[in-house]
N, C-alpha and C. Protein backbone atom coordinates (compact mmCIF):
# COMPACT_ATOMS: atom_id res chain seq x y z
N UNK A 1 19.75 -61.65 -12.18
CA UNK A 1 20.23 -62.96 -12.62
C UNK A 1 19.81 -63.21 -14.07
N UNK A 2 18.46 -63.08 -14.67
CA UNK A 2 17.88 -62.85 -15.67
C UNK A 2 18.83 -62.55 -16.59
N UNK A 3 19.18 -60.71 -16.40
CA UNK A 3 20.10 -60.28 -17.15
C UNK A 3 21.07 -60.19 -17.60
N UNK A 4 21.97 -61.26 -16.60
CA UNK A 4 23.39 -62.18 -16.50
C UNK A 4 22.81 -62.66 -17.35
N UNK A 5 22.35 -63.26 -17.36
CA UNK A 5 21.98 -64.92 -18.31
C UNK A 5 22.24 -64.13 -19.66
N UNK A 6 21.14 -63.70 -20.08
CA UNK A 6 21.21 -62.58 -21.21
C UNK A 6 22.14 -62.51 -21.53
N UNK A 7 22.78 -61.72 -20.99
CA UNK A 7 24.22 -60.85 -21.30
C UNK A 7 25.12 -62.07 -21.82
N UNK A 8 25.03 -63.48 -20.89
CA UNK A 8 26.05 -64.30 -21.18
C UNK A 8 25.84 -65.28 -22.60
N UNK A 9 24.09 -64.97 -23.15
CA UNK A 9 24.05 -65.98 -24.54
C UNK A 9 24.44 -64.77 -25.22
N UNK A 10 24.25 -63.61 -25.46
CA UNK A 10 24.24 -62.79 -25.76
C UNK A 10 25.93 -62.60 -26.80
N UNK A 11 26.86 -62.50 -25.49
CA UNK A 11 27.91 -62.75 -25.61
C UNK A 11 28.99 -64.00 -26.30
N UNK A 12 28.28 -65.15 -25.91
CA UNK A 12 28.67 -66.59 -26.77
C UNK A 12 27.59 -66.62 -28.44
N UNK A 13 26.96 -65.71 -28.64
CA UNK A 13 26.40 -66.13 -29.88
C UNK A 13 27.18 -65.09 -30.97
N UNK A 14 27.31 -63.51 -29.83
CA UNK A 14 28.25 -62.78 -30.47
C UNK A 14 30.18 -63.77 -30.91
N UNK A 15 30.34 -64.04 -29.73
CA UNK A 15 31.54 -64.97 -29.98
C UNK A 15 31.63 -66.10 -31.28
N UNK A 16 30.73 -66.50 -31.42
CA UNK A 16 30.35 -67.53 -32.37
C UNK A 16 30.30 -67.33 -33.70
N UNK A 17 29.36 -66.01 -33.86
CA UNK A 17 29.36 -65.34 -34.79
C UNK A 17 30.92 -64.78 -35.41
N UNK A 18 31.82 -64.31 -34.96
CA UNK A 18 32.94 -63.68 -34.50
C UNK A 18 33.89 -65.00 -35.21
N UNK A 19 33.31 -65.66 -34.94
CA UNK A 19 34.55 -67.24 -34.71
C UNK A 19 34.28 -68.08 -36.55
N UNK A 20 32.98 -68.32 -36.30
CA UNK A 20 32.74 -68.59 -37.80
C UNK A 20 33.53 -68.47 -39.06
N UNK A 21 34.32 -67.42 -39.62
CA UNK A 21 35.37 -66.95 -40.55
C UNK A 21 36.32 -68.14 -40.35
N UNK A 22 36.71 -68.12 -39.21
CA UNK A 22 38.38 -68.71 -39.14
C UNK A 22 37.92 -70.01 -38.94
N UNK A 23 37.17 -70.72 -38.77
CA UNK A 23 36.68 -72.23 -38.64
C UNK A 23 36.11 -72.56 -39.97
N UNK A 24 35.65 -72.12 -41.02
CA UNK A 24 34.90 -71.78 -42.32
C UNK A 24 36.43 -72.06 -43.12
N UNK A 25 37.24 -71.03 -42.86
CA UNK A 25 38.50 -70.37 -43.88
C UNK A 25 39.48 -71.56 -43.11
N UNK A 26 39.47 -72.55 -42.04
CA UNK A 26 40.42 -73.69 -41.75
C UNK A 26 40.19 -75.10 -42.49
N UNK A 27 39.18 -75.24 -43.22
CA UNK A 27 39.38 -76.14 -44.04
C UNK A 27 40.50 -76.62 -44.68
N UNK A 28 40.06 -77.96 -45.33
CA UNK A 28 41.09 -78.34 -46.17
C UNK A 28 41.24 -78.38 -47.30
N UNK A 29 41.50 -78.11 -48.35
CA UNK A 29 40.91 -77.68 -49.45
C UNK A 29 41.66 -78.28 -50.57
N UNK A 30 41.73 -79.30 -51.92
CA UNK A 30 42.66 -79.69 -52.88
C UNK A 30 43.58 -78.90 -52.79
N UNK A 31 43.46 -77.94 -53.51
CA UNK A 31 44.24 -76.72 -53.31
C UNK A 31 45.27 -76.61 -52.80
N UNK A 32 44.88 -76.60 -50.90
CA UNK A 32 45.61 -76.22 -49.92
C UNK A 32 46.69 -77.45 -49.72
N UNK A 33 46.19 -78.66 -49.83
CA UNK A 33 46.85 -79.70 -49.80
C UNK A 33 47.90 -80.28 -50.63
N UNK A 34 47.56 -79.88 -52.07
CA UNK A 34 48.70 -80.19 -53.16
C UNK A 34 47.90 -81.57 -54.04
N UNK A 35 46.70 -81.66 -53.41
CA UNK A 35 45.82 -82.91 -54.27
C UNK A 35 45.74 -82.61 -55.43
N UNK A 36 45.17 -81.18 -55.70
CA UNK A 36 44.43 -81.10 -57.21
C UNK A 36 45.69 -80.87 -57.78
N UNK A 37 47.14 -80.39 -57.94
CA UNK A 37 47.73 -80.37 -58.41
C UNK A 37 48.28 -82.10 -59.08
N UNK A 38 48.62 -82.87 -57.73
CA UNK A 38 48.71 -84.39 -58.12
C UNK A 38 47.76 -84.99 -58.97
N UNK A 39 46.38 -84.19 -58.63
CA UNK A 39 45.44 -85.44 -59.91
C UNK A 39 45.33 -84.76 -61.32
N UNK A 40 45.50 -83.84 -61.59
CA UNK A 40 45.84 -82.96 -62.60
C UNK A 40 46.43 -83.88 -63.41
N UNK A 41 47.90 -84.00 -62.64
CA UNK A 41 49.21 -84.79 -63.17
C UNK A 41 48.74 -86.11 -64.07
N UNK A 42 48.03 -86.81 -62.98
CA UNK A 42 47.84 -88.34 -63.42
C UNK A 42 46.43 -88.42 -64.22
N UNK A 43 45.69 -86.78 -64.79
CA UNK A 43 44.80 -87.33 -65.70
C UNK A 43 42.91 -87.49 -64.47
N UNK A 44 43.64 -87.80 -63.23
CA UNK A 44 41.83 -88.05 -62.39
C UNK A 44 41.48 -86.79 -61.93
N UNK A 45 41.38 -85.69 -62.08
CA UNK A 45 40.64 -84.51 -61.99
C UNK A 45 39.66 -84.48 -62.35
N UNK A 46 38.92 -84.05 -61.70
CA UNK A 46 37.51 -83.90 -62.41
C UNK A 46 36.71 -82.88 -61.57
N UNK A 47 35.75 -82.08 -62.42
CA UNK A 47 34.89 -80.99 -61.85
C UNK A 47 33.14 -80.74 -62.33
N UNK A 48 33.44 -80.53 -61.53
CA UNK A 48 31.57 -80.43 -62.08
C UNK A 48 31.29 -79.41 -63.56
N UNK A 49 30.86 -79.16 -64.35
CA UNK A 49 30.27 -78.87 -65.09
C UNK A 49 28.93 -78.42 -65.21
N UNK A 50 28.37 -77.28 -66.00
CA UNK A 50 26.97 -76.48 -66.45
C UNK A 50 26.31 -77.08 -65.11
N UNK A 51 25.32 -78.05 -65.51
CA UNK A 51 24.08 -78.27 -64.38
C UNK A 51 24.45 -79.10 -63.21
N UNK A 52 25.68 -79.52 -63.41
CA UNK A 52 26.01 -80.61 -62.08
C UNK A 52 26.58 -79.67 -60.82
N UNK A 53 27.19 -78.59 -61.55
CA UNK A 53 27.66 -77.30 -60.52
C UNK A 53 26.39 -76.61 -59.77
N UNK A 54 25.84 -76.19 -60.30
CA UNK A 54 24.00 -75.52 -60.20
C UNK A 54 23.89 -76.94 -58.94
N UNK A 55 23.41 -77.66 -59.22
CA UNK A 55 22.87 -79.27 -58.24
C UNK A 55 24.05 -78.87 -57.25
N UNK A 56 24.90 -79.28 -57.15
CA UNK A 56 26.30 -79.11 -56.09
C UNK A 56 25.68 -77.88 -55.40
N UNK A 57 26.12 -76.85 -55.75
CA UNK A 57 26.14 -75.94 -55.11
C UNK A 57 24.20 -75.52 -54.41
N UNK A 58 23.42 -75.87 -54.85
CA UNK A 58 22.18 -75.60 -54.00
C UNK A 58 22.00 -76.49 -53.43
N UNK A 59 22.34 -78.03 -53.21
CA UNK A 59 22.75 -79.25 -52.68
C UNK A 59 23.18 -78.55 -51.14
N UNK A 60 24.57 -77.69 -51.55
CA UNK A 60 25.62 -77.39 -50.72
C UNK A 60 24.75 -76.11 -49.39
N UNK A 61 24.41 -75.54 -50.26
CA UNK A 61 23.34 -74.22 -49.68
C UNK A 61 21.84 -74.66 -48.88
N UNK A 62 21.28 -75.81 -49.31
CA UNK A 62 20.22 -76.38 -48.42
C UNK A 62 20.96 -77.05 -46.97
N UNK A 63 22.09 -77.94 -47.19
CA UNK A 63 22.45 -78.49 -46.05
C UNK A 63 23.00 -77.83 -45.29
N UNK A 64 23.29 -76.36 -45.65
CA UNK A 64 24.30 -75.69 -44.60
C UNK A 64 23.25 -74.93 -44.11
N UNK A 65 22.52 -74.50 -44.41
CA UNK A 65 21.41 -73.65 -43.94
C UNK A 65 20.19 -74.74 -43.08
N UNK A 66 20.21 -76.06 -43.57
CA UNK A 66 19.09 -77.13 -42.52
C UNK A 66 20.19 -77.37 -41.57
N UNK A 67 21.77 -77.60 -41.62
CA UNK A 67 22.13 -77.75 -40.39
C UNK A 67 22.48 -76.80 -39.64
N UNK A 68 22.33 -75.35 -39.76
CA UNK A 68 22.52 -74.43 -38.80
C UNK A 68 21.06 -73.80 -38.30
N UNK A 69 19.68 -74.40 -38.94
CA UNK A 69 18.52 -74.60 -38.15
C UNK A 69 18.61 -75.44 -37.16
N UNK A 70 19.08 -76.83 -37.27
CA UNK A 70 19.45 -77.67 -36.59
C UNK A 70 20.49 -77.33 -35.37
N UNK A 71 21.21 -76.52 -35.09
CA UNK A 71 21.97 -76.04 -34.16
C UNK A 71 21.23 -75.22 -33.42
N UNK A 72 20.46 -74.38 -33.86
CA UNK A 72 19.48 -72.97 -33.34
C UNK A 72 18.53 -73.97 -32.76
N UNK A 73 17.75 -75.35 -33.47
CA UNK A 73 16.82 -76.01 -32.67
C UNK A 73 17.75 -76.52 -30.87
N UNK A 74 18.78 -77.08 -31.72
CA UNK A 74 19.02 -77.67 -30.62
C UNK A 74 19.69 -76.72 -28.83
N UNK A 75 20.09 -75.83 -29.71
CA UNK A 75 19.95 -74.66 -28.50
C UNK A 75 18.60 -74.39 -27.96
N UNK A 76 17.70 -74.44 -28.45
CA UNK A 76 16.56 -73.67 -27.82
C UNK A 76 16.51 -74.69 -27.26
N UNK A 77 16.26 -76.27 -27.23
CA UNK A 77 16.14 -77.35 -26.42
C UNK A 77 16.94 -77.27 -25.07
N UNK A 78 17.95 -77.07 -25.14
CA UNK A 78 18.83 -76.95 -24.32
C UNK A 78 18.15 -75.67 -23.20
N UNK A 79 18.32 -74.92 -23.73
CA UNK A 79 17.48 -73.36 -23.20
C UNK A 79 16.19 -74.02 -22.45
N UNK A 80 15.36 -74.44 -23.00
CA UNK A 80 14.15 -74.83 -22.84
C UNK A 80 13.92 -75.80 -22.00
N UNK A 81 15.25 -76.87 -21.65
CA UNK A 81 16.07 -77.75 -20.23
C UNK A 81 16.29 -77.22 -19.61
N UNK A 82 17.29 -75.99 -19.60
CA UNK A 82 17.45 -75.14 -18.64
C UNK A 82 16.11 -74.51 -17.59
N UNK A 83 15.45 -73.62 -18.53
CA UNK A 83 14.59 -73.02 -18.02
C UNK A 83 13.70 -73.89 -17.40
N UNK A 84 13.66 -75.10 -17.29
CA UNK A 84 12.43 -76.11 -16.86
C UNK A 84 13.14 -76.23 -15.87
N UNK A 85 14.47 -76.87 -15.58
CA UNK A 85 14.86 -77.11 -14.60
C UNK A 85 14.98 -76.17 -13.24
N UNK A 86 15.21 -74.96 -14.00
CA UNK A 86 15.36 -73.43 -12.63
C UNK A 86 13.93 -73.12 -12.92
N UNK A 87 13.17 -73.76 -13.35
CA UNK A 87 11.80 -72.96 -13.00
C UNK A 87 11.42 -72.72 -11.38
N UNK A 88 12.03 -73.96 -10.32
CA UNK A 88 11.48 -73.93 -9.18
C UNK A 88 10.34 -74.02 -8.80
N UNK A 89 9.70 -74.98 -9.08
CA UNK A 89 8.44 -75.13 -8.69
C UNK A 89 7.27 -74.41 -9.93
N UNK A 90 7.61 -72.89 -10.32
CA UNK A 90 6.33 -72.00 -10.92
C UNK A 90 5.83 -72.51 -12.03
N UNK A 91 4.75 -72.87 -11.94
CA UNK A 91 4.35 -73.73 -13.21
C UNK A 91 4.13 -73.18 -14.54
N UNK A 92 4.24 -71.34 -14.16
CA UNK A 92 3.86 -71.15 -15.58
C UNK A 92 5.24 -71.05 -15.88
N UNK A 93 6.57 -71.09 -15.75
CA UNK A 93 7.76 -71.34 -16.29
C UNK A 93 7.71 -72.59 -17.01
N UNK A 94 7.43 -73.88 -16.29
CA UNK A 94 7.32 -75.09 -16.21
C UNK A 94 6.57 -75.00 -17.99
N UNK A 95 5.06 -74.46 -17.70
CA UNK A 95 4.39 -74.90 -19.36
C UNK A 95 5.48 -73.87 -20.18
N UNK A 96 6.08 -72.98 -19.95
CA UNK A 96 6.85 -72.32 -20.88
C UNK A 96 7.78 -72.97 -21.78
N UNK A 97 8.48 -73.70 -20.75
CA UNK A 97 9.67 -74.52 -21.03
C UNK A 97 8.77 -76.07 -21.95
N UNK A 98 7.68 -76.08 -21.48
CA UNK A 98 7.46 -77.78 -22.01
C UNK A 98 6.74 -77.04 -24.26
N UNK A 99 6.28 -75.93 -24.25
CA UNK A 99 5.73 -75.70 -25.22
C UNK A 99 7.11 -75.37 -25.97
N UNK A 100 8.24 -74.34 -25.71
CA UNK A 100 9.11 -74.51 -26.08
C UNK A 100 9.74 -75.78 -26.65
N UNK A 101 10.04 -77.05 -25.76
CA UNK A 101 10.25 -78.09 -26.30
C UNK A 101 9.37 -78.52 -27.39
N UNK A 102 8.53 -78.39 -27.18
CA UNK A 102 7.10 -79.58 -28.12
C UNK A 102 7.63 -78.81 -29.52
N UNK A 103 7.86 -77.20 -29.11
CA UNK A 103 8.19 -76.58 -30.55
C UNK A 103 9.29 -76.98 -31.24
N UNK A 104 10.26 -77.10 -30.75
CA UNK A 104 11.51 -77.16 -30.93
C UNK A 104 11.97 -78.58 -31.80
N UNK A 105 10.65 -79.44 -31.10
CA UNK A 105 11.13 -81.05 -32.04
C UNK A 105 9.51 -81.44 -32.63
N UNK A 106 8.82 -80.00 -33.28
CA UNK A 106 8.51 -80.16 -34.40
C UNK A 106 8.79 -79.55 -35.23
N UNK A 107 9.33 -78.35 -34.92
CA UNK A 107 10.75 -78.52 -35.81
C UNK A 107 11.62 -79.08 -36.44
N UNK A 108 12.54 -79.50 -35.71
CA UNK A 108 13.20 -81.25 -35.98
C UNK A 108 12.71 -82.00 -36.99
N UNK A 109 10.86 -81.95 -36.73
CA UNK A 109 10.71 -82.99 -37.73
C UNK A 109 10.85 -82.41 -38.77
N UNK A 110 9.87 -80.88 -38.90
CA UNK A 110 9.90 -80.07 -40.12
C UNK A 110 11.23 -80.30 -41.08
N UNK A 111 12.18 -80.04 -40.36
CA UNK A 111 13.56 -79.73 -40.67
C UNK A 111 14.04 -81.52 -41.48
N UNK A 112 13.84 -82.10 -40.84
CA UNK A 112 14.18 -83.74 -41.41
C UNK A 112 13.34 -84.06 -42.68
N UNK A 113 11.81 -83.38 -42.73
CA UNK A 113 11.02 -83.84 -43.66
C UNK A 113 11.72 -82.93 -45.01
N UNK A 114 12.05 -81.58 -44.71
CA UNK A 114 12.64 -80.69 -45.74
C UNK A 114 13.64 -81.38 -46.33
N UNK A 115 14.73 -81.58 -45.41
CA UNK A 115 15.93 -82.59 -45.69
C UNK A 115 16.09 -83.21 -46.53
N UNK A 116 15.02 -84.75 -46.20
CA UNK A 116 14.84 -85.82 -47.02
C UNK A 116 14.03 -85.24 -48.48
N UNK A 117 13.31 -84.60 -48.27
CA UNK A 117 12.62 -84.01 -49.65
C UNK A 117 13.67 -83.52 -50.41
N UNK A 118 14.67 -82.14 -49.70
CA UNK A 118 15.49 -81.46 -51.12
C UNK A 118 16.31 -82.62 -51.70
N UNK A 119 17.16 -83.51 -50.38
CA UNK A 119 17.84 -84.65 -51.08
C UNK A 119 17.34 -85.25 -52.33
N UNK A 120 16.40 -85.65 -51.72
CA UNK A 120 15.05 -86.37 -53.04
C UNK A 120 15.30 -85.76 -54.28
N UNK A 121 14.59 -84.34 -54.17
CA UNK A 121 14.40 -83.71 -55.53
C UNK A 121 15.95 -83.53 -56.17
N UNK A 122 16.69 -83.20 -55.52
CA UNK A 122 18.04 -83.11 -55.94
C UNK A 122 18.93 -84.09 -56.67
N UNK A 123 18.83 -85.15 -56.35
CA UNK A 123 19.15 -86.30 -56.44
C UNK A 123 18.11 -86.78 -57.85
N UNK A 124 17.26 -86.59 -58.17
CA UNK A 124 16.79 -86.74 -59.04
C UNK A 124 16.64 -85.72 -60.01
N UNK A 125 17.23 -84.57 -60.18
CA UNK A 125 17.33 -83.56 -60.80
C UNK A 125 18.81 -84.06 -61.20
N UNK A 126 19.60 -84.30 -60.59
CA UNK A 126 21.12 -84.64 -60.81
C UNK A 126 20.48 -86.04 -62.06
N UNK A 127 20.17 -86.77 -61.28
CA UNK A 127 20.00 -88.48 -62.37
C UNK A 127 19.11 -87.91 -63.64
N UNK A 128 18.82 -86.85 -63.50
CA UNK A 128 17.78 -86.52 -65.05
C UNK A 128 18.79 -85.92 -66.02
N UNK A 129 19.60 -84.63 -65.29
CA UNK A 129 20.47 -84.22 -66.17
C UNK A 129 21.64 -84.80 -66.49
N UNK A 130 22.19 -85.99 -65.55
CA UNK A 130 23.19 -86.45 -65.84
C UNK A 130 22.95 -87.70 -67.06
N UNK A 131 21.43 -88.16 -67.34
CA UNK A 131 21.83 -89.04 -67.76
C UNK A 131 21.39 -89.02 -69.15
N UNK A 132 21.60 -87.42 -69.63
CA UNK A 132 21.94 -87.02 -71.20
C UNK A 132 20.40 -86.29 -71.55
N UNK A 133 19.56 -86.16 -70.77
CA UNK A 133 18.48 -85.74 -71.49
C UNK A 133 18.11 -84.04 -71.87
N UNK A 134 17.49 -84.24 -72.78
CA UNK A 134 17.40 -83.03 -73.00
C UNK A 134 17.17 -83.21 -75.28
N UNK A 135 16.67 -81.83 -75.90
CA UNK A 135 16.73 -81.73 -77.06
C UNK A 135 15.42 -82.70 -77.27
N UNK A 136 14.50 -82.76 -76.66
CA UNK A 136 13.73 -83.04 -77.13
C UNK A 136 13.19 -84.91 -77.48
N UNK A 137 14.43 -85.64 -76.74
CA UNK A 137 14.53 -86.82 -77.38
C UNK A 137 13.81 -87.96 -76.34
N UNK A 138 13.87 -87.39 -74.96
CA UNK A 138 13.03 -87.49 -73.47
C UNK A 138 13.52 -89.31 -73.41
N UNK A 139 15.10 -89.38 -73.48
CA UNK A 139 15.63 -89.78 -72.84
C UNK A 139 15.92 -90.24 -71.08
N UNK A 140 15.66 -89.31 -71.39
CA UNK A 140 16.32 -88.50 -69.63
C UNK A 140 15.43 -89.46 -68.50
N UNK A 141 14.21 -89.84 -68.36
CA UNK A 141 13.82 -90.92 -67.38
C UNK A 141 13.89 -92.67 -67.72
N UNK A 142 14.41 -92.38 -68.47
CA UNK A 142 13.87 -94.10 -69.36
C UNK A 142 15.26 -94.65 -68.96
N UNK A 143 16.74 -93.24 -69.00
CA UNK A 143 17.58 -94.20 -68.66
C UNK A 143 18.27 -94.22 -70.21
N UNK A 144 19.85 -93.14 -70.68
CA UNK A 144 19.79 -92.89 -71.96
C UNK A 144 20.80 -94.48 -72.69
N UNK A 145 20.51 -95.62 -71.99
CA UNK A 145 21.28 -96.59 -72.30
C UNK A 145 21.26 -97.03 -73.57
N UNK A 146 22.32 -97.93 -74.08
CA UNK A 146 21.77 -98.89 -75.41
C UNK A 146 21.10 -99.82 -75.43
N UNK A 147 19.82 -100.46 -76.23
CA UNK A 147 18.85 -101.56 -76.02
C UNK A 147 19.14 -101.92 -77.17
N UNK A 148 18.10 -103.29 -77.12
CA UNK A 148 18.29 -104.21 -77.94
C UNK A 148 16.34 -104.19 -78.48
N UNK A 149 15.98 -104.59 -76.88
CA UNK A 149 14.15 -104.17 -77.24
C UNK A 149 14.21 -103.31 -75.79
N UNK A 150 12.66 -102.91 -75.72
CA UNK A 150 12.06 -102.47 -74.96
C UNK A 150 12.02 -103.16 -73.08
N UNK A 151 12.72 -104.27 -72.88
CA UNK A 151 12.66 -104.71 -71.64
C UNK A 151 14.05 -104.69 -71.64
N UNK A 152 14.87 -104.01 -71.88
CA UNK A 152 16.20 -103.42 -71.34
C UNK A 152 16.79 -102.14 -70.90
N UNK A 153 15.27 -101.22 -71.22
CA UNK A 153 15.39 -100.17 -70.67
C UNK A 153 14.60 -100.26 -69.34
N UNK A 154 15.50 -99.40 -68.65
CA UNK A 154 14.98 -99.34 -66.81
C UNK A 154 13.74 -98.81 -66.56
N UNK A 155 13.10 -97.48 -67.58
CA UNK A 155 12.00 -97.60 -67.35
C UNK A 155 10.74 -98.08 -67.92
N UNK A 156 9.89 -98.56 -67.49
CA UNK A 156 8.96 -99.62 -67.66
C UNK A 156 7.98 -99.31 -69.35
N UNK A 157 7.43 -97.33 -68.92
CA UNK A 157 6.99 -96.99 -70.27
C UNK A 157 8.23 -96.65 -71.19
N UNK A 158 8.80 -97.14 -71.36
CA UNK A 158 10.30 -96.63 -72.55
C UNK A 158 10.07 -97.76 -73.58
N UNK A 159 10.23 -97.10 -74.58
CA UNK A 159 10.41 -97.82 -75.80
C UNK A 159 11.67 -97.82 -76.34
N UNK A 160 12.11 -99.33 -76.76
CA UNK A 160 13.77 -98.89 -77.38
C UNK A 160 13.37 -98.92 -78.93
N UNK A 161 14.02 -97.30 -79.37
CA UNK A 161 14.19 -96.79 -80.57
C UNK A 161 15.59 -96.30 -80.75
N UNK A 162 15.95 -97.29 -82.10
CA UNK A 162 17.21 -96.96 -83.10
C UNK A 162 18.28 -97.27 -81.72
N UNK A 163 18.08 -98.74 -80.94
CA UNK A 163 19.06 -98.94 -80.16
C UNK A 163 19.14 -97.62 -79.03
N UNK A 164 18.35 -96.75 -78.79
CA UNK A 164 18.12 -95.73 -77.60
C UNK A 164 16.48 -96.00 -76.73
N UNK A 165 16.47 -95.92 -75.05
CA UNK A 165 15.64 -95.83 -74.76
C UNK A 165 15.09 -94.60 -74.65
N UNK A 166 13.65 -94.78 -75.44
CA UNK A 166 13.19 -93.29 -75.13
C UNK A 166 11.60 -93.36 -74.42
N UNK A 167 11.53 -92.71 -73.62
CA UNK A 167 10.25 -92.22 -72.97
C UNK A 167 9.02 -92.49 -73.43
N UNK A 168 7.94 -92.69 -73.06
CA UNK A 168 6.59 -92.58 -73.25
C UNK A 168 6.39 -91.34 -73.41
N UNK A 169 6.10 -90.72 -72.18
CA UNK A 169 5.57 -89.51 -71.73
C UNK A 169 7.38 -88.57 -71.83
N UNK A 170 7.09 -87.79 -72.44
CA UNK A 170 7.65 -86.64 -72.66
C UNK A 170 8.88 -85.70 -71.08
N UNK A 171 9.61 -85.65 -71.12
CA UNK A 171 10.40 -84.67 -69.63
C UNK A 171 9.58 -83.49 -70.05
């Protein structure tokens, strides 16, 4: 029975694996649709560029990789239901199945704390480079707006110079 079992995740993960391509490659894509051609037309196209592509795309590569941890957790949970439930009484199945779980959703948390962190850093790697800094002028946290004085820039140590907020402390 064991080896049924086996044989049968065995078989659905091979399947899965197998299946992936054509569920991946069924998207919808500008492209495929005739969008990017229409916004082309009317001028609203737009694409990422140098560092906003870099951000996108490892953006894109953390969440696909935390949510297919997130699938593998939630199978083993499942697994780890299973096996508790057909334990039948034997208790050392029973602690098998309960340590399994305990693992499985601290995991979860692991996986949520990673999450919220790359978002974080990402998201603020995006607002640094997007908002002109760089060359030395350390713009880039203060917020590269136009001022008038120093309490119109967003951040608190920024000084407004020549109508630009610039930094205290250095990027």
């Amino acid at each position: 029975m064991k080896r049924l079992f086996q044989n049968m995740i065995a078989a659905f993960m091979a399947a899965t694996f197998v299946a992936m391509p054509a569920v991946a490659l069924a998207q919808l894509t500008p492209e495929k649709t005739g969008l990017k051609t229409a916004a082309s037309r009317t001028g609203l196209e737009t694409g990422c560029t140098g560092t906003e592509c870099l951000t996108t795309i490892i953006g894109n590569t953390i969440n696909v990789v935390l949510g297919f941890l997130g699938v593998v957790l939630l199978a083993m949970l499942l697994f780890a239901g299973w096996k508790w439930m057909t334990a039948g009484g034997d208790m050392k199945q029973v602690q098998e199945a309960k340590t399994m779980i305990f693992n499985a959703i601290a995991g979860m948390v692991i996986i949520a704390a990673s999450y919220a962190i790359s978002t974080f850093v990402l998201d603020s790697l995006s607002t640094i480079t997007s908002s002109g800094a760089g060359g030395g002028e350390g713009a880039g946290a203060a917020g590269a707006g136009s001022c008038t004085v120093s309490a119109d820039c967003a951040d608190p140590l920024a000084t407004c110079e020549a109508g630009v907020c610039t930094s205290v402390i250095a990027p």
